[in-house]
C-alpha atoms as a PDB file:
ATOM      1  CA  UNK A   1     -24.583 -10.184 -25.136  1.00  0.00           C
ATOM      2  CA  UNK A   2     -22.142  -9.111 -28.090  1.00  0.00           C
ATOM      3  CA  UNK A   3     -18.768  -7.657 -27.437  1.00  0.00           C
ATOM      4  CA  UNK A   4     -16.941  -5.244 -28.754  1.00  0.00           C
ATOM      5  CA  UNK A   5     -13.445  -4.093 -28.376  1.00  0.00           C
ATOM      6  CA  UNK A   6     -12.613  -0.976 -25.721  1.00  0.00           C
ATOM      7  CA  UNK A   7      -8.882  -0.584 -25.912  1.00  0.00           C
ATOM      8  CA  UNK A   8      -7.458  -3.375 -24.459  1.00  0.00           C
ATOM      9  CA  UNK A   9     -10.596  -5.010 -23.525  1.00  0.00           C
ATOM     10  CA  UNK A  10     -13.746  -6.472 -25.166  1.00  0.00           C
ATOM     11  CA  UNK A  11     -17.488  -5.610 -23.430  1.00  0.00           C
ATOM     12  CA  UNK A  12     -20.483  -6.035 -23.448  1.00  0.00           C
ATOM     13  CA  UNK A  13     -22.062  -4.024 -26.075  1.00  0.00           C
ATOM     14  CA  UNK A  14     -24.493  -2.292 -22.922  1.00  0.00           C
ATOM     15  CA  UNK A  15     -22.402  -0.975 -19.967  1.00  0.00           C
ATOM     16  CA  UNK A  16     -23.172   1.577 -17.390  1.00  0.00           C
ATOM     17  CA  UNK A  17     -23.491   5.239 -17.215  1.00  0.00           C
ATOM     18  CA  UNK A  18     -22.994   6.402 -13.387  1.00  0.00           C
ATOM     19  CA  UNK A  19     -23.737  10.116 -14.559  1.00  0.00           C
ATOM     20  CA  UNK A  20     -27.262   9.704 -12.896  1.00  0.00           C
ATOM     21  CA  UNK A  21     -25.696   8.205  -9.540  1.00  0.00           C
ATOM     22  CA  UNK A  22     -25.314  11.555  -7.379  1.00  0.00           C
ATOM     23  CA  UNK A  23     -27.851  14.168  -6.817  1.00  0.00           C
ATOM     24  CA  UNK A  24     -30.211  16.487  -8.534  1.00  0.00           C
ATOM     25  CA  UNK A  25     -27.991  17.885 -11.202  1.00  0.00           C
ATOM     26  CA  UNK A  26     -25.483  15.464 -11.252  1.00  0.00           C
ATOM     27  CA  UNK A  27     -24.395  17.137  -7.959  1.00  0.00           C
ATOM     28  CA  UNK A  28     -23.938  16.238  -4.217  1.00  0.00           C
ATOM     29  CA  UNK A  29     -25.001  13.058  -2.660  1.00  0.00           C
ATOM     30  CA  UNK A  30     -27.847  10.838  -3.886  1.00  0.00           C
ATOM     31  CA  UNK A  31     -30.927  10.716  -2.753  1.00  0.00           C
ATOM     32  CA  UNK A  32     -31.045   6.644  -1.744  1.00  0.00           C
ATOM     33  CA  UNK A  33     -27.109   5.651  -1.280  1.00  0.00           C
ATOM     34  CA  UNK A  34     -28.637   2.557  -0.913  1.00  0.00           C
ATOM     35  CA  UNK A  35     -29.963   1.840  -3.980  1.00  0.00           C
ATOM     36  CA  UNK A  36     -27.155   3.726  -5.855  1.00  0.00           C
ATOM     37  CA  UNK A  37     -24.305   0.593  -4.890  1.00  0.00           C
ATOM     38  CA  UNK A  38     -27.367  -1.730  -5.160  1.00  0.00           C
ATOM     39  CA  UNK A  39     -27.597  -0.741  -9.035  1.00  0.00           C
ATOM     40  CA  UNK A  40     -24.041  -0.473  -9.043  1.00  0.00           C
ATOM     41  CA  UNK A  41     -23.627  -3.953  -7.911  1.00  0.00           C
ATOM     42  CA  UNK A  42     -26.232  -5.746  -9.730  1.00  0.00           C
ATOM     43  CA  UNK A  43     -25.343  -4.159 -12.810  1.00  0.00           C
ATOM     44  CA  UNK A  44     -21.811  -6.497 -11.754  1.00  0.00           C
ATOM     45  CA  UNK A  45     -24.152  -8.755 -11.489  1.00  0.00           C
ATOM     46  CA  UNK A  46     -25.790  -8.966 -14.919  1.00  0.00           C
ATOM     47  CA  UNK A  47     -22.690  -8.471 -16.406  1.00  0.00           C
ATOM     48  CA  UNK A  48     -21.919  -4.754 -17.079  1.00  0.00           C
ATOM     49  CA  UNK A  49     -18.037  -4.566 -17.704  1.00  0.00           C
ATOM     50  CA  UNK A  50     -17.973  -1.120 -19.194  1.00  0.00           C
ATOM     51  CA  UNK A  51     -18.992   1.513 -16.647  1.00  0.00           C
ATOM     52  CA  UNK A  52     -18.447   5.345 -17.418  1.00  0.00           C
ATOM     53  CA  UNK A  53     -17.896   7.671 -15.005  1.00  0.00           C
ATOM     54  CA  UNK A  54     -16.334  11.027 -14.186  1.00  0.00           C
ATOM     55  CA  UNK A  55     -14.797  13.065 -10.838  1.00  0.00           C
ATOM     56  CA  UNK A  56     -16.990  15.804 -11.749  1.00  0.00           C
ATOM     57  CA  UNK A  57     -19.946  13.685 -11.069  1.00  0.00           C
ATOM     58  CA  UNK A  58     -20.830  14.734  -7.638  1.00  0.00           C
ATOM     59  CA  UNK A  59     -17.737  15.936  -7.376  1.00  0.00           C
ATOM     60  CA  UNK A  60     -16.117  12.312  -6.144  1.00  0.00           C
ATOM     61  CA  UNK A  61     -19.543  11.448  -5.566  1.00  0.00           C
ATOM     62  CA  UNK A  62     -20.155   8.787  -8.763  1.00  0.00           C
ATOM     63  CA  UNK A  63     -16.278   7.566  -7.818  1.00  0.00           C
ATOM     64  CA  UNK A  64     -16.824   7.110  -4.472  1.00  0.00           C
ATOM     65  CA  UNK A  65     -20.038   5.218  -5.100  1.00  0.00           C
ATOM     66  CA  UNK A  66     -18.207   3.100  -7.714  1.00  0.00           C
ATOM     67  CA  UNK A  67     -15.853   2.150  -5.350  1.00  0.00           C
ATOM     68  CA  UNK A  68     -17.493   1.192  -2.086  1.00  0.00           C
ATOM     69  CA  UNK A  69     -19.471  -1.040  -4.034  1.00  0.00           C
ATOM     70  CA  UNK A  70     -17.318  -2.394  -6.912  1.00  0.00           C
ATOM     71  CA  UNK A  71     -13.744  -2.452  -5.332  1.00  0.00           C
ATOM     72  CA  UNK A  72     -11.722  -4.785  -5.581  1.00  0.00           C
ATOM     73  CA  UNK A  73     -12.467  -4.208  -9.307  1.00  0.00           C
ATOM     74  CA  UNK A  74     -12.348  -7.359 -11.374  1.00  0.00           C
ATOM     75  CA  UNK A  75      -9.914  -7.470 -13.705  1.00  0.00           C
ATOM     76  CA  UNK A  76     -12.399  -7.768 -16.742  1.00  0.00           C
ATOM     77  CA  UNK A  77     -13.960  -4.053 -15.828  1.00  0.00           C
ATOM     78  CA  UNK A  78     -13.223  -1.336 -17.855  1.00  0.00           C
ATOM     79  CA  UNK A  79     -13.417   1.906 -15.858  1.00  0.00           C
ATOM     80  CA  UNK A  80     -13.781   5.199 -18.315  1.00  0.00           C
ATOM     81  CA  UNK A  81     -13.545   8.246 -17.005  1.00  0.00           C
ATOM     82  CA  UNK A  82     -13.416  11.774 -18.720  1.00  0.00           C
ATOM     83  CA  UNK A  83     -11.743  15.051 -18.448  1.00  0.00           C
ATOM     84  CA  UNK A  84     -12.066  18.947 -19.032  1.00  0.00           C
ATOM     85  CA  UNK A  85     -14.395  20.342 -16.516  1.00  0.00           C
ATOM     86  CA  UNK A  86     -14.566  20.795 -13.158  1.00  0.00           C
ATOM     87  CA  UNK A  87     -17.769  21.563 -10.987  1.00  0.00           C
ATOM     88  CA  UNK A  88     -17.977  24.928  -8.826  1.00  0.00           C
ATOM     89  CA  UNK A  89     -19.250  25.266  -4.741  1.00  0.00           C
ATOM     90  CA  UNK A  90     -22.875  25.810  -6.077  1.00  0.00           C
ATOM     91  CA  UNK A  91     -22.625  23.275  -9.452  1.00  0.00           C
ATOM     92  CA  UNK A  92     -22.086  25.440 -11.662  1.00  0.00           C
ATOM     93  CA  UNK A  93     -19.541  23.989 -14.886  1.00  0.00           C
ATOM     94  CA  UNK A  94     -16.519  24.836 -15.401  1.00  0.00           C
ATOM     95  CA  UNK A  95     -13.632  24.145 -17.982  1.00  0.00           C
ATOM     96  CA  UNK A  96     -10.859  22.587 -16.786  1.00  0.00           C
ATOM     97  CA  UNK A  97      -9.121  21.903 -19.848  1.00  0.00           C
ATOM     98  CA  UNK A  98      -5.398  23.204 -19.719  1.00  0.00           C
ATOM     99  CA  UNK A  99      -2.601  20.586 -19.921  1.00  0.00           C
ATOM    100  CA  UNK A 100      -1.892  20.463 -16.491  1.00  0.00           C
ATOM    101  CA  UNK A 101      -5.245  20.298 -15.275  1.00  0.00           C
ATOM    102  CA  UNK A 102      -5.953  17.727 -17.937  1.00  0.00           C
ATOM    103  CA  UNK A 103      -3.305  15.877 -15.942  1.00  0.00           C
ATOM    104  CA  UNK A 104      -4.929  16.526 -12.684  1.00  0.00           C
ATOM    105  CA  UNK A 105      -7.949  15.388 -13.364  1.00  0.00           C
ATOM    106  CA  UNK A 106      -6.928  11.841 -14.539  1.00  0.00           C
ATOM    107  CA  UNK A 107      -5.138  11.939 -11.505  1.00  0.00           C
ATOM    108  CA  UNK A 108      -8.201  12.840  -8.966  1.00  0.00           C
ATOM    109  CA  UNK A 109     -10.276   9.531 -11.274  1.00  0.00           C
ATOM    110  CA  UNK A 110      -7.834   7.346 -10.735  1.00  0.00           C
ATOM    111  CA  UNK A 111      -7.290   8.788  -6.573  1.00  0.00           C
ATOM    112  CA  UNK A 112     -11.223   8.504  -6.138  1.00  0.00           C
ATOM    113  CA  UNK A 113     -11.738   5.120  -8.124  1.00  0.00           C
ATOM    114  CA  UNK A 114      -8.715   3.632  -5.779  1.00  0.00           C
ATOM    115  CA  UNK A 115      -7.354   2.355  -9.125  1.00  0.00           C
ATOM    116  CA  UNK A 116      -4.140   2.449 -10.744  1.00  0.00           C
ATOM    117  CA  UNK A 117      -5.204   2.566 -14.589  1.00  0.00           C
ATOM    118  CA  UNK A 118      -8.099   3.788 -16.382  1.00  0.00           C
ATOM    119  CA  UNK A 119      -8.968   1.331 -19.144  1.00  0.00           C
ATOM    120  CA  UNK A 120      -9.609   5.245 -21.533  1.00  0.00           C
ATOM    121  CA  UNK A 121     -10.274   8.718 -20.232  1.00  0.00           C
ATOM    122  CA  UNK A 122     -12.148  10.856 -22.100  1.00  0.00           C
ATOM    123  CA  UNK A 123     -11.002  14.182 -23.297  1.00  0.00           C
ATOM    124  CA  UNK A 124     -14.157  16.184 -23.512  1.00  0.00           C
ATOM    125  CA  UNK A 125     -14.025  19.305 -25.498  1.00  0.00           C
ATOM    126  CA  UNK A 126     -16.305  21.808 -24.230  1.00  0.00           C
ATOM    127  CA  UNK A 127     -15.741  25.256 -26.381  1.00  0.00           C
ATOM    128  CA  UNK A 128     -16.557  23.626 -29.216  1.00  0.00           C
ATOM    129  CA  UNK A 129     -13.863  25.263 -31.083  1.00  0.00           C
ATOM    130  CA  UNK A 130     -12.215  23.724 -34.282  1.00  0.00           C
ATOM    131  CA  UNK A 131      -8.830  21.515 -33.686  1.00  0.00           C
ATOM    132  CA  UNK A 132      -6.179  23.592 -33.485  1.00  0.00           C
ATOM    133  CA  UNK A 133      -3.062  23.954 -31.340  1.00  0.00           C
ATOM    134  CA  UNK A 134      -4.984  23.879 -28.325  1.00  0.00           C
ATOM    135  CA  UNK A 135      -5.986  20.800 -29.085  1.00  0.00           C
ATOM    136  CA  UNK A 136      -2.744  19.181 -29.900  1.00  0.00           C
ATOM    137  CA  UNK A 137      -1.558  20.659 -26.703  1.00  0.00           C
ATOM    138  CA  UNK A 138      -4.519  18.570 -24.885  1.00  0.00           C
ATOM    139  CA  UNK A 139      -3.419  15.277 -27.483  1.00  0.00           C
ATOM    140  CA  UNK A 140      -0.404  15.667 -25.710  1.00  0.00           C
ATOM    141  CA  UNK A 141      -0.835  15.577 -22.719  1.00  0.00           C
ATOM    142  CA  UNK A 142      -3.311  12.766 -22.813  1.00  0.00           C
ATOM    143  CA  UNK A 143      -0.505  11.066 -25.013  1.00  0.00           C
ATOM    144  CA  UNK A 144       1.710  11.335 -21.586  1.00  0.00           C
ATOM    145  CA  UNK A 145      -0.608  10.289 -19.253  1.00  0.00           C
ATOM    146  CA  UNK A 146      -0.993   7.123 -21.634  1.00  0.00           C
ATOM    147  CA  UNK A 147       2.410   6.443 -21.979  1.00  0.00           C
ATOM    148  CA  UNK A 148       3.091   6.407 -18.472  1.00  0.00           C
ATOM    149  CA  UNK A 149       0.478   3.660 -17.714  1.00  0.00           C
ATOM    150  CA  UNK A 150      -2.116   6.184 -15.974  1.00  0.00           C
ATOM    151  CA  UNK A 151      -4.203   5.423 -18.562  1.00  0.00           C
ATOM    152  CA  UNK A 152      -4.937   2.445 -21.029  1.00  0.00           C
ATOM    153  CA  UNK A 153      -6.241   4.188 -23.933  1.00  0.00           C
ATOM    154  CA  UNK A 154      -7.306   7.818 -25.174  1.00  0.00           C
ATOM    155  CA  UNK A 155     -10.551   9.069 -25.720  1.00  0.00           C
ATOM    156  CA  UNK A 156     -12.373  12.110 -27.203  1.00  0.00           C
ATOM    157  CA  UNK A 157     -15.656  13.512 -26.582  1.00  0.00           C
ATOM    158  CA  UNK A 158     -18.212  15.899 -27.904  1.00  0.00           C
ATOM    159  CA  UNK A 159     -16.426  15.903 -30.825  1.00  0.00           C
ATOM    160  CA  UNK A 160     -16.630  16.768 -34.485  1.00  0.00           C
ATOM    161  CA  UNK A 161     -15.217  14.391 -37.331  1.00  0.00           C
ATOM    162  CA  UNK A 162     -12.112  17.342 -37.788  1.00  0.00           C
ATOM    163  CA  UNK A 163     -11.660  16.792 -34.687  1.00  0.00           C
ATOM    164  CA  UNK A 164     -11.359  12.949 -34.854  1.00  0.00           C
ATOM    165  CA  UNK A 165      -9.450  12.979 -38.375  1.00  0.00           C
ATOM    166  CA  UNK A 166      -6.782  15.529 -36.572  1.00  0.00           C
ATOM    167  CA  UNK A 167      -6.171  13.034 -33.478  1.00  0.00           C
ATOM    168  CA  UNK A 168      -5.895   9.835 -35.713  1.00  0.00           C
ATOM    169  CA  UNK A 169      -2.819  11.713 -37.245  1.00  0.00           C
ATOM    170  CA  UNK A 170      -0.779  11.700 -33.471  1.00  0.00           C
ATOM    171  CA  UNK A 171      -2.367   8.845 -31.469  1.00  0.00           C
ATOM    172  CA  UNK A 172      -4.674   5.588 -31.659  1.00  0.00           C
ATOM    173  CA  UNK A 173      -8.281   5.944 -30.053  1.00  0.00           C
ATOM    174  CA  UNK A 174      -9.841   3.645 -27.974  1.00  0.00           C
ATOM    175  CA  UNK A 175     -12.912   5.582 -27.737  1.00  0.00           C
ATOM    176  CA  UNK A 176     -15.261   8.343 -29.297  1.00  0.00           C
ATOM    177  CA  UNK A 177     -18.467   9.663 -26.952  1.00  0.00           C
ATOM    178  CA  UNK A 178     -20.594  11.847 -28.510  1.00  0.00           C
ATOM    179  CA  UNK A 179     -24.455  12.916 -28.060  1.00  0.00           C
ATOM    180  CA  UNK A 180     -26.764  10.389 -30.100  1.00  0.00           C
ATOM    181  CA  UNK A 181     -29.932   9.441 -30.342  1.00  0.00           C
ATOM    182  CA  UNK A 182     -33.182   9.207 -32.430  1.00  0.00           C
ATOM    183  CA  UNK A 183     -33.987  12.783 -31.807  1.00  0.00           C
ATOM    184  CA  UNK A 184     -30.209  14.143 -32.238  1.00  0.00           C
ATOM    185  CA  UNK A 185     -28.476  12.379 -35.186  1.00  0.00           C
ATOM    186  CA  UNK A 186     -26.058  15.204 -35.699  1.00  0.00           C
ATOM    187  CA  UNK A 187     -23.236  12.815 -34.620  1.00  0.00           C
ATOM    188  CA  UNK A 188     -23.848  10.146 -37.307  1.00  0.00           C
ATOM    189  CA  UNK A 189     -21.235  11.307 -39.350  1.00  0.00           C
ATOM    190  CA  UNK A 190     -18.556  10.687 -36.563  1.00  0.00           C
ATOM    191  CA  UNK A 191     -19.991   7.578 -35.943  1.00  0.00           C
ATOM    192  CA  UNK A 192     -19.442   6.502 -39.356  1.00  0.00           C
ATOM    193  CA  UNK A 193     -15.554   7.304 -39.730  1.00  0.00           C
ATOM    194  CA  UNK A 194     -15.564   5.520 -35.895  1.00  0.00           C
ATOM    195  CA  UNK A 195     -16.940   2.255 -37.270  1.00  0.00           C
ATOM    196  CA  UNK A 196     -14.847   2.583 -40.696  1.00  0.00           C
ATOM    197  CA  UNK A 197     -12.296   2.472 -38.438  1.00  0.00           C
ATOM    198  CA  UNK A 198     -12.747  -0.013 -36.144  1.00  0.00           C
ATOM    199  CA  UNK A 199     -12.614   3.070 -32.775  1.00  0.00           C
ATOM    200  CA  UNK A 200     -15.939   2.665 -30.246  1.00  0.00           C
ATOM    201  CA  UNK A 201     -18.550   5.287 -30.430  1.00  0.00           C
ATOM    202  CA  UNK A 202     -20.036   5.947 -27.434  1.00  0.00           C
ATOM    203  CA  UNK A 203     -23.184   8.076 -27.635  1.00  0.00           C
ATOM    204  CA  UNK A 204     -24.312   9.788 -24.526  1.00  0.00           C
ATOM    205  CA  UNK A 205     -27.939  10.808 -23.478  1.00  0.00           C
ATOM    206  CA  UNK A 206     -28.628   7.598 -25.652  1.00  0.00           C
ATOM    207  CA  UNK A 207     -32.579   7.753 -24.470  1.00  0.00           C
ATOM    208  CA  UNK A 208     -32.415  11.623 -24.518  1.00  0.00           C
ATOM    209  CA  UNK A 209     -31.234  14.321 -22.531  1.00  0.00           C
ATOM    210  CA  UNK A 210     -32.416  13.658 -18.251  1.00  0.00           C
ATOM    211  CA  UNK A 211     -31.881  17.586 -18.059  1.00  0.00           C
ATOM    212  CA  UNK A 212     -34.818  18.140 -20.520  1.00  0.00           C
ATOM    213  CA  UNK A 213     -38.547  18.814 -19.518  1.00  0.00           C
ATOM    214  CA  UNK A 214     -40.388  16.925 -22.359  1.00  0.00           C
ATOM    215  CA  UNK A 215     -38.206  13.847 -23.509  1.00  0.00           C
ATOM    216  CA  UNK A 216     -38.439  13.984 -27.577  1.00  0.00           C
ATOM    217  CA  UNK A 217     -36.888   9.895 -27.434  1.00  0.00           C
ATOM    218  CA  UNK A 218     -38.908   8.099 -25.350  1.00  0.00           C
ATOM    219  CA  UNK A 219     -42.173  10.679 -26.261  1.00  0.00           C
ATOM    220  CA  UNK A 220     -41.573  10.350 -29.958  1.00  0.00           C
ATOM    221  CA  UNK A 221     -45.000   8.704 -31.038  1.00  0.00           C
ATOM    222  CA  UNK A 222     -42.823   5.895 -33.463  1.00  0.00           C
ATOM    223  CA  UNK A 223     -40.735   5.027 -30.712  1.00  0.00           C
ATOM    224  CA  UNK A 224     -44.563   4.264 -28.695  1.00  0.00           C
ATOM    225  CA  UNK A 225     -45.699   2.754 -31.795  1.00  0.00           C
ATOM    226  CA  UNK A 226     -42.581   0.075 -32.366  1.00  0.00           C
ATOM    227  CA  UNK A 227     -42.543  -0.391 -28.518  1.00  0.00           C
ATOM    228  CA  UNK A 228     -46.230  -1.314 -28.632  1.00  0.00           C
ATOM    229  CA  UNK A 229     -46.287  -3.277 -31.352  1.00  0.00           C
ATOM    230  CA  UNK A 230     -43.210  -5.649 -30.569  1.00  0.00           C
ATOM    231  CA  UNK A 231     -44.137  -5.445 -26.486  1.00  0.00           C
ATOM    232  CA  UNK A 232     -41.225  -3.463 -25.665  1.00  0.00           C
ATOM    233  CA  UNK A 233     -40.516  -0.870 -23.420  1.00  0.00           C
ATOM    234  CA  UNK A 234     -39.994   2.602 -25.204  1.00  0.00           C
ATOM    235  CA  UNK A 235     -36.295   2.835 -23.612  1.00  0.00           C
ATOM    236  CA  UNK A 236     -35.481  -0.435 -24.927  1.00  0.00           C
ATOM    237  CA  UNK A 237     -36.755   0.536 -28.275  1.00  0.00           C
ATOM    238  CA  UNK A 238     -34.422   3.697 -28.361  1.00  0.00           C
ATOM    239  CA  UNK A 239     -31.332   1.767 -27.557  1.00  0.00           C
ATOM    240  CA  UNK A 240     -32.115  -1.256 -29.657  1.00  0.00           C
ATOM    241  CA  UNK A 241     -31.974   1.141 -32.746  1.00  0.00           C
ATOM    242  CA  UNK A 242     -28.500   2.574 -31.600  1.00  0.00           C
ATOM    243  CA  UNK A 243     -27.563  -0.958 -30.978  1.00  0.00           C
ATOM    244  CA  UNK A 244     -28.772  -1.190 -34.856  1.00  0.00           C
ATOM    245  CA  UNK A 245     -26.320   1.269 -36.162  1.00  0.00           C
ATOM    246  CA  UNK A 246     -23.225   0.023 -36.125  1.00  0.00           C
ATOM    247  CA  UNK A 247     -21.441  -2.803 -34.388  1.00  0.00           C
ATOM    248  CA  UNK A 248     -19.356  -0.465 -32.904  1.00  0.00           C
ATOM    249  CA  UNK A 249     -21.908   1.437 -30.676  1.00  0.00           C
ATOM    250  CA  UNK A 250     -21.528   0.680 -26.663  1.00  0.00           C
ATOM    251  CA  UNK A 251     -24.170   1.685 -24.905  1.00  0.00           C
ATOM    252  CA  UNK A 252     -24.171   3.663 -21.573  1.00  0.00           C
ATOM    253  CA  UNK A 253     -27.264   4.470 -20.509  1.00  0.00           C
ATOM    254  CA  UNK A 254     -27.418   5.732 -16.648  1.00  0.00           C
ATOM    255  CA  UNK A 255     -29.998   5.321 -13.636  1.00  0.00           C
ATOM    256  CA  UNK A 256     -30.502   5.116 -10.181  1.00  0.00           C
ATOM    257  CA  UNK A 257     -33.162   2.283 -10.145  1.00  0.00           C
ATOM    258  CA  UNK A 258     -32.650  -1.523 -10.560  1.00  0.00           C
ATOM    259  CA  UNK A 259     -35.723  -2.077 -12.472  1.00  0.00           C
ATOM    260  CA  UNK A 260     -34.488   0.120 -15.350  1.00  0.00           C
ATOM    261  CA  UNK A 261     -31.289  -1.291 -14.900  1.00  0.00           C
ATOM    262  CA  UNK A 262     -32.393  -4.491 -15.825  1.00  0.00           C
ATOM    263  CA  UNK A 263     -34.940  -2.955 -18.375  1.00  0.00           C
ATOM    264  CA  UNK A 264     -32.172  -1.186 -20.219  1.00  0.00           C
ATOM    265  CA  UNK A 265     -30.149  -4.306 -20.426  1.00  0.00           C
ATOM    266  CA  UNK A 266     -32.723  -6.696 -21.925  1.00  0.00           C
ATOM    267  CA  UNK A 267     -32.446  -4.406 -24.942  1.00  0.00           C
ATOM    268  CA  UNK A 268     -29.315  -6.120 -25.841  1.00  0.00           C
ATOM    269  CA  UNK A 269     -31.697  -9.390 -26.848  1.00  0.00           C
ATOM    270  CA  UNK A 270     -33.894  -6.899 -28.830  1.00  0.00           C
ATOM    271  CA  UNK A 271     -34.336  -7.201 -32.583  1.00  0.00           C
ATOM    272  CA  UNK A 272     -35.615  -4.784 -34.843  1.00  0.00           C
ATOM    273  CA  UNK A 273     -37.660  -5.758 -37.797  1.00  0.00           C
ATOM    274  CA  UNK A 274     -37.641  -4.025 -40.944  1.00  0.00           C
ATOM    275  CA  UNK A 275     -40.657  -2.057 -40.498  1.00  0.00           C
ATOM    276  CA  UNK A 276     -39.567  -0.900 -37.279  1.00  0.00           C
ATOM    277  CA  UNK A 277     -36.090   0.551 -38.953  1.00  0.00           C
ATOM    278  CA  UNK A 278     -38.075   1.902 -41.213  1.00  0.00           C
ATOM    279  CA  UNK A 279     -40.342   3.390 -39.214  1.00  0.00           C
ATOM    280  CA  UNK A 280     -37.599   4.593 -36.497  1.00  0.00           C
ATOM    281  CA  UNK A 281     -35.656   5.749 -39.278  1.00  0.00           C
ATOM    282  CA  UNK A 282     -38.204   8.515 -40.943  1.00  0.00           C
ATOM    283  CA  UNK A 283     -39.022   9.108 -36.628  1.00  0.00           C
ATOM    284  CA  UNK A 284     -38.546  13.439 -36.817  1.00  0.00           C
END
């Protein structure tokens, strides 16, 4: 599988999203532990060195799952977390997004992980408000938590290219993730200053939102009609085309089930012909 570079490390160009680990809306305990640290560990198996996680998955639940089946972590595995929300008794999202609490929550990954460095955190902004002072205030105190080894790299998510221009002028970034995928291309022009760059773009929800009733990716009738015709999956189809943008792109995508586990990963041998990027590029 192709690398690319993550801060200080170089992965696999597919990793591992453990957003779909917990329960029913990302929330409580999931619904075969067994399975969950049986994808978890043949995903180590197959050679996923890039997993992405968060505290507020559960809460502690995607952590704690990460590390009853992963720990001791291998030295090769880059662990990237996020912060700026925090989850509520019934769910329910909240920001968590001040300096201190930016602080906090590295602090609760790296407690639940049982790790002593993040290879990036994520800072996600939620508001979507314009970079502003705010913002810098958040820079910094990512900035500390970076410069006192809690942290291997900074990253930003959800995201506008502003955004991105205004943190290049204060800090490196390991790391951009931001929503993209056939049916949502509104990040394209972020991933574009990422790979002029040389910065990883991360896109989440890669084969389409899993809170959404009717999936427009993996429904989209020229995903079914490139998957048909080169006897492909549709999933693999959707992340062989972001695998198609951009060296840059590392993949995430997230599940609870071995089989597309192993599905997702074969996409990394995928590819596309010229008619299919045609055909996936004019996809509505």
């Amino acid at each position: 599988m192709q690398r690319y570079p993550l801060g200080r490390f170089s992965v696999a160009r597919i990793g591992f999203g453990a957003m779909q680990l917990p329960g029913p809306g990302v929330f409580g305990p999931p619904r075969d532990r067994d399975e969950a640290l049986a994808v978890l560990r043949r995903a180590a198996e197959l050679g996923v060195d890039h997993i992405d996680t968060a505290q507020y998955y559960g809460p502690d639940v995607a952590n704690e799952l990460i590390r009853t089946a992963l720990f001791p972590y291998p030295d090769s595995l880059a662990l990237v977390s996020k912060v700026g929300a925090r989850r509520d008794g019934s769910g329910g999202w909240l920001l968590y997004d001040e300096p201190g609490q930016l602080r906090r929550g590295i602090e609760d990954n790296l407690r639940s992980l049982g790790t002593g460095q993040l290879a990036a955190v994520n800072l996600r902004v939620i508001d979507g408000a314009e970079p502003g002072q705010r913002f810098d205030d958040q820079l910094a105190a990512m900035t500390q938590a970076r410069d006192e080894g809690l942290i291997g790299g900074i990253g930003l998510s959800n995201i506008t290219r502003q955004h991105l221009l205004r943190a290049l002028e204060y800090t490196p970034i390991a790391c951009v993730q931001n929503p993209l995928n056939l049916a949502d291309r509104g990040s394209m022009p972020v991933l574009e200053e990422c790979s002029a760059r040389a910065i990883a773009f991360v896109p989440f929800f890669p084969l389409g939102s899993g809170f959404a009733r009717d999936n427009p990716v993996l429904g989209n009738t020229q995903v079914l009609s490139v998957a048909g015709r080169l006897g492909l999956t549709p999933a693999q189809v959707a992340l062989a085309w972001l695998l198609d943008l951009a060296p840059c792109v590392l993949l995430i995508p997230g599940t609870s089930s071995r089989a597309h586990l192993e599905e997702n990963l074969a996409a990394a041998d995928v590819t596309l012909d010229e008619d299919a990027r045609r055909q996936l590029a004019a996809a509505p």
